[in-house]
C-alpha atoms as a PDB file:
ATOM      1  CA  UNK A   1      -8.251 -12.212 -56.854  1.00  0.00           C
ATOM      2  CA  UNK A   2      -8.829  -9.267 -59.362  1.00  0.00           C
ATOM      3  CA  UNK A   3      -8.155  -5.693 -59.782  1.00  0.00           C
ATOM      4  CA  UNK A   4     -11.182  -3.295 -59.074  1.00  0.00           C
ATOM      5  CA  UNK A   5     -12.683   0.167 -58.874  1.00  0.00           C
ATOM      6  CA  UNK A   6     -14.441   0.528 -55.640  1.00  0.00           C
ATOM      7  CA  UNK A   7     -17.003   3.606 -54.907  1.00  0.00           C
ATOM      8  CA  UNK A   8     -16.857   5.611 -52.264  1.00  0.00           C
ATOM      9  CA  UNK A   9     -20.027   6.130 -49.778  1.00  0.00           C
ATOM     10  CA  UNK A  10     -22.172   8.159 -51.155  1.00  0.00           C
ATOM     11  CA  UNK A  11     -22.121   5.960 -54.709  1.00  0.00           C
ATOM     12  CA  UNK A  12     -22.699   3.350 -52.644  1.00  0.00           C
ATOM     13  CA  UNK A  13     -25.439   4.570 -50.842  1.00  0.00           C
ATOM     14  CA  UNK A  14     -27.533   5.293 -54.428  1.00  0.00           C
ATOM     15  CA  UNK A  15     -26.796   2.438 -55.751  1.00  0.00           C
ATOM     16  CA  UNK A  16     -28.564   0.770 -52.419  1.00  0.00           C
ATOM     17  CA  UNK A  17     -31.409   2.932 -53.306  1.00  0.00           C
ATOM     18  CA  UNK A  18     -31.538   2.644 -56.324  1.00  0.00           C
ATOM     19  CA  UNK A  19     -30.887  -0.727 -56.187  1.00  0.00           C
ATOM     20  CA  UNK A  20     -34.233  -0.888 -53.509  1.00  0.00           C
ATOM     21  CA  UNK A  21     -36.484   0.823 -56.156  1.00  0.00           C
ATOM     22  CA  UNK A  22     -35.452  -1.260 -59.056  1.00  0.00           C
ATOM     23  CA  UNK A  23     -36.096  -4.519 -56.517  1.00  0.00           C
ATOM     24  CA  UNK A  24     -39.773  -3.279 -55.994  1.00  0.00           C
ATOM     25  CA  UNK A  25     -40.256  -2.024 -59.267  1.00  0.00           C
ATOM     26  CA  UNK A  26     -39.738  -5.292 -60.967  1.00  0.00           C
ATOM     27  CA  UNK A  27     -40.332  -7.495 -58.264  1.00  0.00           C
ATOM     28  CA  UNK A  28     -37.135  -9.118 -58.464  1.00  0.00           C
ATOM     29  CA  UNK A  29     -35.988 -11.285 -55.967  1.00  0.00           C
ATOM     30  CA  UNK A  30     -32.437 -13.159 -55.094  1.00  0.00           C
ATOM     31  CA  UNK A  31     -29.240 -12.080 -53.012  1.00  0.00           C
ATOM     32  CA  UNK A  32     -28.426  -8.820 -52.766  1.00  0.00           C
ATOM     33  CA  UNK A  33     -24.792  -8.074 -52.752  1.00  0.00           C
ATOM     34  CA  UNK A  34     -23.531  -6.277 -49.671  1.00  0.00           C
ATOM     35  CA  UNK A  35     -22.863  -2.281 -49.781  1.00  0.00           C
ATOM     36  CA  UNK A  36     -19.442  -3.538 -48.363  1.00  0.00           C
ATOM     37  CA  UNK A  37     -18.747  -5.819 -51.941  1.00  0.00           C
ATOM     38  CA  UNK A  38     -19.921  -3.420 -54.817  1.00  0.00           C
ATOM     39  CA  UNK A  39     -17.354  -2.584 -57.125  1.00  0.00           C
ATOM     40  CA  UNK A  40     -16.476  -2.494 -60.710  1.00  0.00           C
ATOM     41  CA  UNK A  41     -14.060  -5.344 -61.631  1.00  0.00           C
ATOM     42  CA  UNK A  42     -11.304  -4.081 -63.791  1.00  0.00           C
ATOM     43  CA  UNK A  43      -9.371  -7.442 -64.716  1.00  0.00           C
ATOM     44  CA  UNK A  44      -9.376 -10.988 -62.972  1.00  0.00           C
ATOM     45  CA  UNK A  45      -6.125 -12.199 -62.165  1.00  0.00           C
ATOM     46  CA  UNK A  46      -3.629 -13.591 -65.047  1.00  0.00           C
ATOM     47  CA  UNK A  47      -3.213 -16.954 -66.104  1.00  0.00           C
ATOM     48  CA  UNK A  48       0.827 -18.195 -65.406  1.00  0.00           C
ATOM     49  CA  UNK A  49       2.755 -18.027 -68.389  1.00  0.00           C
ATOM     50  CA  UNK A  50       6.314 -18.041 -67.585  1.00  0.00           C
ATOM     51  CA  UNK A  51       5.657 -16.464 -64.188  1.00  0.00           C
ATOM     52  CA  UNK A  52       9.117 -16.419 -62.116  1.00  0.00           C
ATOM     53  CA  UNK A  53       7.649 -14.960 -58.486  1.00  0.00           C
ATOM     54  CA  UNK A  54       4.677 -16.147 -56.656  1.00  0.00           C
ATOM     55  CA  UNK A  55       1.631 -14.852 -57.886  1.00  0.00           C
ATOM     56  CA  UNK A  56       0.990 -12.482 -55.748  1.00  0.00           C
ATOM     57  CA  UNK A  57       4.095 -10.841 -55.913  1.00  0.00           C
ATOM     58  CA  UNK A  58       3.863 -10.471 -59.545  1.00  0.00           C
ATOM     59  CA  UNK A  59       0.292  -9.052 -59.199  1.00  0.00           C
ATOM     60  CA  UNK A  60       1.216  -6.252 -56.730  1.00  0.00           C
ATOM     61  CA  UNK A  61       4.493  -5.686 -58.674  1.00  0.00           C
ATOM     62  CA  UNK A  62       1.746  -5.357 -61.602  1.00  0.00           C
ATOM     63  CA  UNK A  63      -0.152  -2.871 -60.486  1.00  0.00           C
ATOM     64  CA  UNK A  64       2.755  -0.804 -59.378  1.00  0.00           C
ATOM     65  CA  UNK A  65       3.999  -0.455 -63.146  1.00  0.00           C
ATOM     66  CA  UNK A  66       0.307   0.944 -63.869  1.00  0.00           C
ATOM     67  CA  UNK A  67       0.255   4.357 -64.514  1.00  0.00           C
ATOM     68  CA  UNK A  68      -3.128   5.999 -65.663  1.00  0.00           C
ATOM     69  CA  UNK A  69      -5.148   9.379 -64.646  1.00  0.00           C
ATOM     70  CA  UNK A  70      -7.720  10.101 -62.155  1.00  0.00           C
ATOM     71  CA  UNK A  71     -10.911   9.939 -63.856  1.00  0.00           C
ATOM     72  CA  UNK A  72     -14.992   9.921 -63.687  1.00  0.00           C
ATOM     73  CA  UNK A  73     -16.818   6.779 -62.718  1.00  0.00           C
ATOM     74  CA  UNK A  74     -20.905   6.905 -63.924  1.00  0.00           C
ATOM     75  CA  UNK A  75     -23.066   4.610 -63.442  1.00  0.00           C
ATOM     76  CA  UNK A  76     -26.689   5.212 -65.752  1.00  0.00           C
ATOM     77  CA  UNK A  77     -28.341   2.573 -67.018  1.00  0.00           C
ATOM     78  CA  UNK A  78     -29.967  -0.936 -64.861  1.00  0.00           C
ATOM     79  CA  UNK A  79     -29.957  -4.006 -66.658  1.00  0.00           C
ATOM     80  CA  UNK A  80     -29.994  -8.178 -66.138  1.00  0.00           C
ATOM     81  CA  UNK A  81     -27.126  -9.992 -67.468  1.00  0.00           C
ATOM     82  CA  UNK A  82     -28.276 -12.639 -69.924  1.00  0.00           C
ATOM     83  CA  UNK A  83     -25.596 -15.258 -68.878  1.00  0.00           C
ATOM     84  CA  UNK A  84     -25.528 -16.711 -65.210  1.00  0.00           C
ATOM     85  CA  UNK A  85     -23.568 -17.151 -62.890  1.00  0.00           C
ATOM     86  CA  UNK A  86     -22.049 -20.630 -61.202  1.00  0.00           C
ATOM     87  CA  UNK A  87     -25.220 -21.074 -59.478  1.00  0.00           C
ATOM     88  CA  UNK A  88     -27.520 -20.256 -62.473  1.00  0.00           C
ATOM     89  CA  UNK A  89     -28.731 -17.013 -60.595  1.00  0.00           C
ATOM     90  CA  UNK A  90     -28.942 -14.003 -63.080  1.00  0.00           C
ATOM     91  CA  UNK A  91     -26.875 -10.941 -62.315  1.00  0.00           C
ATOM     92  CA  UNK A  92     -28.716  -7.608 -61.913  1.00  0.00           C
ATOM     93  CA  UNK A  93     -26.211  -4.922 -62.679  1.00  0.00           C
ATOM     94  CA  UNK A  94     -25.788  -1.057 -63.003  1.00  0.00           C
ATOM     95  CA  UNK A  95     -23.732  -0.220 -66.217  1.00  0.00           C
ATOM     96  CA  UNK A  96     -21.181   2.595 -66.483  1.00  0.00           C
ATOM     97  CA  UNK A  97     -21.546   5.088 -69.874  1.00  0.00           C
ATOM     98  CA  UNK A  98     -19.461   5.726 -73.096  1.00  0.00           C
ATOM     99  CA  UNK A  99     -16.725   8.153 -71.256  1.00  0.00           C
ATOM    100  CA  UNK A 100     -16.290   5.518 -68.372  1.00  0.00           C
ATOM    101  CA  UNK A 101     -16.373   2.828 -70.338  1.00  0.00           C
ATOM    102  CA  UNK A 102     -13.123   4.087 -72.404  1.00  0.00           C
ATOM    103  CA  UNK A 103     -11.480   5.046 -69.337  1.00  0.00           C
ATOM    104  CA  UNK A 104     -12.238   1.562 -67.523  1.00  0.00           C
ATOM    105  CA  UNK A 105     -10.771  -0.151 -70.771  1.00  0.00           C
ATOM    106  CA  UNK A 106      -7.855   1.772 -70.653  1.00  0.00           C
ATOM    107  CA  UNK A 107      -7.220   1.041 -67.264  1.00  0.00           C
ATOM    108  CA  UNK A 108      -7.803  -2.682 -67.840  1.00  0.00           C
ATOM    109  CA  UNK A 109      -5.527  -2.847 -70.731  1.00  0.00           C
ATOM    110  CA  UNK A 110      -3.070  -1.203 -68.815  1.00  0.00           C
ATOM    111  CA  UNK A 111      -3.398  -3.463 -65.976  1.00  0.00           C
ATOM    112  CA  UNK A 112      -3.328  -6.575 -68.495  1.00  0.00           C
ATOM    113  CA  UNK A 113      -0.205  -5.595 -69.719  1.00  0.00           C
ATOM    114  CA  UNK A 114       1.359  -4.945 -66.804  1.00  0.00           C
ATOM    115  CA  UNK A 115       0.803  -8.622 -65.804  1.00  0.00           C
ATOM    116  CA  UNK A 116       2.142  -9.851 -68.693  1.00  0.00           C
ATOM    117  CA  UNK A 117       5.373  -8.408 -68.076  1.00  0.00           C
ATOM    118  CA  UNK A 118       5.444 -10.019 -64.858  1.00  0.00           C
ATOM    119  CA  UNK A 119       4.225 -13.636 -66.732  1.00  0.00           C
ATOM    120  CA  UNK A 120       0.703 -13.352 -66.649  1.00  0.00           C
ATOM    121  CA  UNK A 121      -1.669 -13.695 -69.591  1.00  0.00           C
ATOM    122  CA  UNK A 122      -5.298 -11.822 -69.129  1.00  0.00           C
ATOM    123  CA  UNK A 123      -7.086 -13.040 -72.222  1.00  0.00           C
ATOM    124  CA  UNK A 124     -10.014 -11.315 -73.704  1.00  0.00           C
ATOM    125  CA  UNK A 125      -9.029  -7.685 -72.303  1.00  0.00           C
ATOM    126  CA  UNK A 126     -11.198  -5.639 -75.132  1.00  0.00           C
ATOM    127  CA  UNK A 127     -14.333  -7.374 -74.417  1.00  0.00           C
ATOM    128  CA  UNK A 128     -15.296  -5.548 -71.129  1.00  0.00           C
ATOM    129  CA  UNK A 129     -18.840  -3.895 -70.077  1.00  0.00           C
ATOM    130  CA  UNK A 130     -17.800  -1.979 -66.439  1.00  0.00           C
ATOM    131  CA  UNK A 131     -20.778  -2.608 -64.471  1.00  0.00           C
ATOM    132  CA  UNK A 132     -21.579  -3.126 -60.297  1.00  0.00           C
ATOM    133  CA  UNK A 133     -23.612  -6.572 -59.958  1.00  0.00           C
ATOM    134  CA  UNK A 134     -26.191  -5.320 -57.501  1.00  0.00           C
ATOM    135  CA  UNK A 135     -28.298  -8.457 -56.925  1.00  0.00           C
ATOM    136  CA  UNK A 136     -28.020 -11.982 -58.215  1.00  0.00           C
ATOM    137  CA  UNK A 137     -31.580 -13.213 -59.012  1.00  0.00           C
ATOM    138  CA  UNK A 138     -33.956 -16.938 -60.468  1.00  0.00           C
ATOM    139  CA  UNK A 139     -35.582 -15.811 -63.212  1.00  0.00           C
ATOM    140  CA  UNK A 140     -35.301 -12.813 -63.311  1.00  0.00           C
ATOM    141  CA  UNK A 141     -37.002 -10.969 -66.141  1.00  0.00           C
ATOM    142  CA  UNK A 142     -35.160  -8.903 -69.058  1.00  0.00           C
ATOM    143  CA  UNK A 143     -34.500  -5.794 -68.140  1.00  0.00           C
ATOM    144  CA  UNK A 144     -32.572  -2.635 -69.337  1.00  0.00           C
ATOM    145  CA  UNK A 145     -33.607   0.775 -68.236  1.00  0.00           C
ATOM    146  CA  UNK A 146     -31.680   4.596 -67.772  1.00  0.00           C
ATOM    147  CA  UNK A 147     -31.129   5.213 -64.148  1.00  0.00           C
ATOM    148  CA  UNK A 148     -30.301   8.660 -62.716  1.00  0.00           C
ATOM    149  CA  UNK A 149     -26.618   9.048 -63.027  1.00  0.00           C
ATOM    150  CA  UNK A 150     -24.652   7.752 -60.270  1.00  0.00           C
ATOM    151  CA  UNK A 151     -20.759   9.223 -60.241  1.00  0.00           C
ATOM    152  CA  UNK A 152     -17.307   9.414 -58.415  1.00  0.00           C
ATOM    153  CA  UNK A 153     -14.244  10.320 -58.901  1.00  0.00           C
ATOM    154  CA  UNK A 154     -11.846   6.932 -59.393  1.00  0.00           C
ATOM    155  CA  UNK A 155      -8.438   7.923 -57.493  1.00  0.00           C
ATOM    156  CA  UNK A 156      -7.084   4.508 -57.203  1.00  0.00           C
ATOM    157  CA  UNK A 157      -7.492   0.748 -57.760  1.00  0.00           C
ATOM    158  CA  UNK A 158      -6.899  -2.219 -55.769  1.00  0.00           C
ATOM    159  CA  UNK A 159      -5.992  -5.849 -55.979  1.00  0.00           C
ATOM    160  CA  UNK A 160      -9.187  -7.777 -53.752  1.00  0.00           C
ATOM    161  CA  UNK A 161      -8.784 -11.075 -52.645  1.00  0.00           C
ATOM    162  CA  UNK A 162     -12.051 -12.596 -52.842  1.00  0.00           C
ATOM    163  CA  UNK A 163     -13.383 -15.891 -50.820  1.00  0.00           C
ATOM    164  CA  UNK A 164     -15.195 -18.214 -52.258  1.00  0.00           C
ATOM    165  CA  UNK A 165     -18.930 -18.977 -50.465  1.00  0.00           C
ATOM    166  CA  UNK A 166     -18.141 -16.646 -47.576  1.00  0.00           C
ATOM    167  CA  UNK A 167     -19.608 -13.081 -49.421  1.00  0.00           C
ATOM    168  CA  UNK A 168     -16.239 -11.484 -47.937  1.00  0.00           C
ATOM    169  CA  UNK A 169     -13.455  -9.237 -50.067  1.00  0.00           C
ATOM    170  CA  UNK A 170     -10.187  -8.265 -48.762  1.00  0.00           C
ATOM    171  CA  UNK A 171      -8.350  -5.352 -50.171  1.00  0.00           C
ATOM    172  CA  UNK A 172      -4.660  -6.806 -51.112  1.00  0.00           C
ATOM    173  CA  UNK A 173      -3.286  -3.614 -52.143  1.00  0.00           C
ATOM    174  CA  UNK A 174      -4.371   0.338 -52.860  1.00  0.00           C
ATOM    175  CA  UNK A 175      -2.429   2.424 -56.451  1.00  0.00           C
ATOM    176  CA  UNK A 176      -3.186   5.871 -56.800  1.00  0.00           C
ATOM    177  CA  UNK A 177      -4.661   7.030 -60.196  1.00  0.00           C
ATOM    178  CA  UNK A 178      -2.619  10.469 -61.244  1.00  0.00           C
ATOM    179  CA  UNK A 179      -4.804  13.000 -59.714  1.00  0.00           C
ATOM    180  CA  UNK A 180      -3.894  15.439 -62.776  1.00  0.00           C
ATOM    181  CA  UNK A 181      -6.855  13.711 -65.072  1.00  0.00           C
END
């Protein structure tokens, strides 16, 4: 489970395409991630540390102590992570800029906090780059490169349940972010 931005259709739909011009550009190659699972993970789930509840009770209680403001989501730079994932495939992400960035953090500091009141620990909250993994790929060449600017409007966050080796998220729970920002 983890806490997440998720982009509505249209940022979904450039990403896809810009995803698809990046993928030819380069000649990458791997698993694309479905339109369906792109998102910007805020915070992974706490660790127990004197939780009293079951965890997922203490994660939706959480994120209803979160209070933060509406804000701007963009997306403008393409890159290729230089650590793998489990399988040793190389992530292929789209990277948010300074002013999301801040906001993001905020967000995920808020959201840390908010499960360590309910006894969970999120360790290394102030080391976060907010990106959307768009393809996981072998070999994949370094790359880093500006992108035309892909943006929304983040009015909420959600808790997704994620399942391991079926490529399926469920959304646990929808906050608002104060539309005043």
């Amino acid at each position: 489970m983890f806490f997440a931005l998720l982009p509505d259709e249209q940022a979904k739909a450039e990403m896809i395409r810009i995803g698809e011009r990046l993928v030819k550009s380069h000649r990458l190659g791997g698993s694309s991630v479905d339109i369906d699972r792109l998102h910007i993970t805020l915070t992974p789930i706490g660790k127990p540390d004197r939780l009293r509840q079951p965890l997922e009770g203490a994660l939706l209680a959480a994120a209803e102590n979160v209070r933060m403001k509406a804000f701007e989501v963009t997306l403008d730079s393409a890159m290729r992570f230089s650590n793998t994932s489990a399988d040793g495939r190389f992530p292929f992400v789209l990277c948010a800029d300074a002013s999301t960035t801040q906001a993001a953090l905020n967000l995920r500091k808020a959201l840390a906090q908010a499960q360590y009141a309910q006894g969970l620990f999120v360790p290394g909250v102030s080391s976060y780059m907010p990106h959307v993994t768009l393809l996981y790929g072998h070999g994949v060449e370094a790359i880093e490169q500006p992108i035309p600017p892909i943006s929304w409007r983040a009015r909420e966050f959600m808790l997704i349940r994620s399942f391991f080796g079926q490529s399926r998220h469920e959304v646990m729970g929808r906050w608002p972010l104060d539309s005043a920002g």
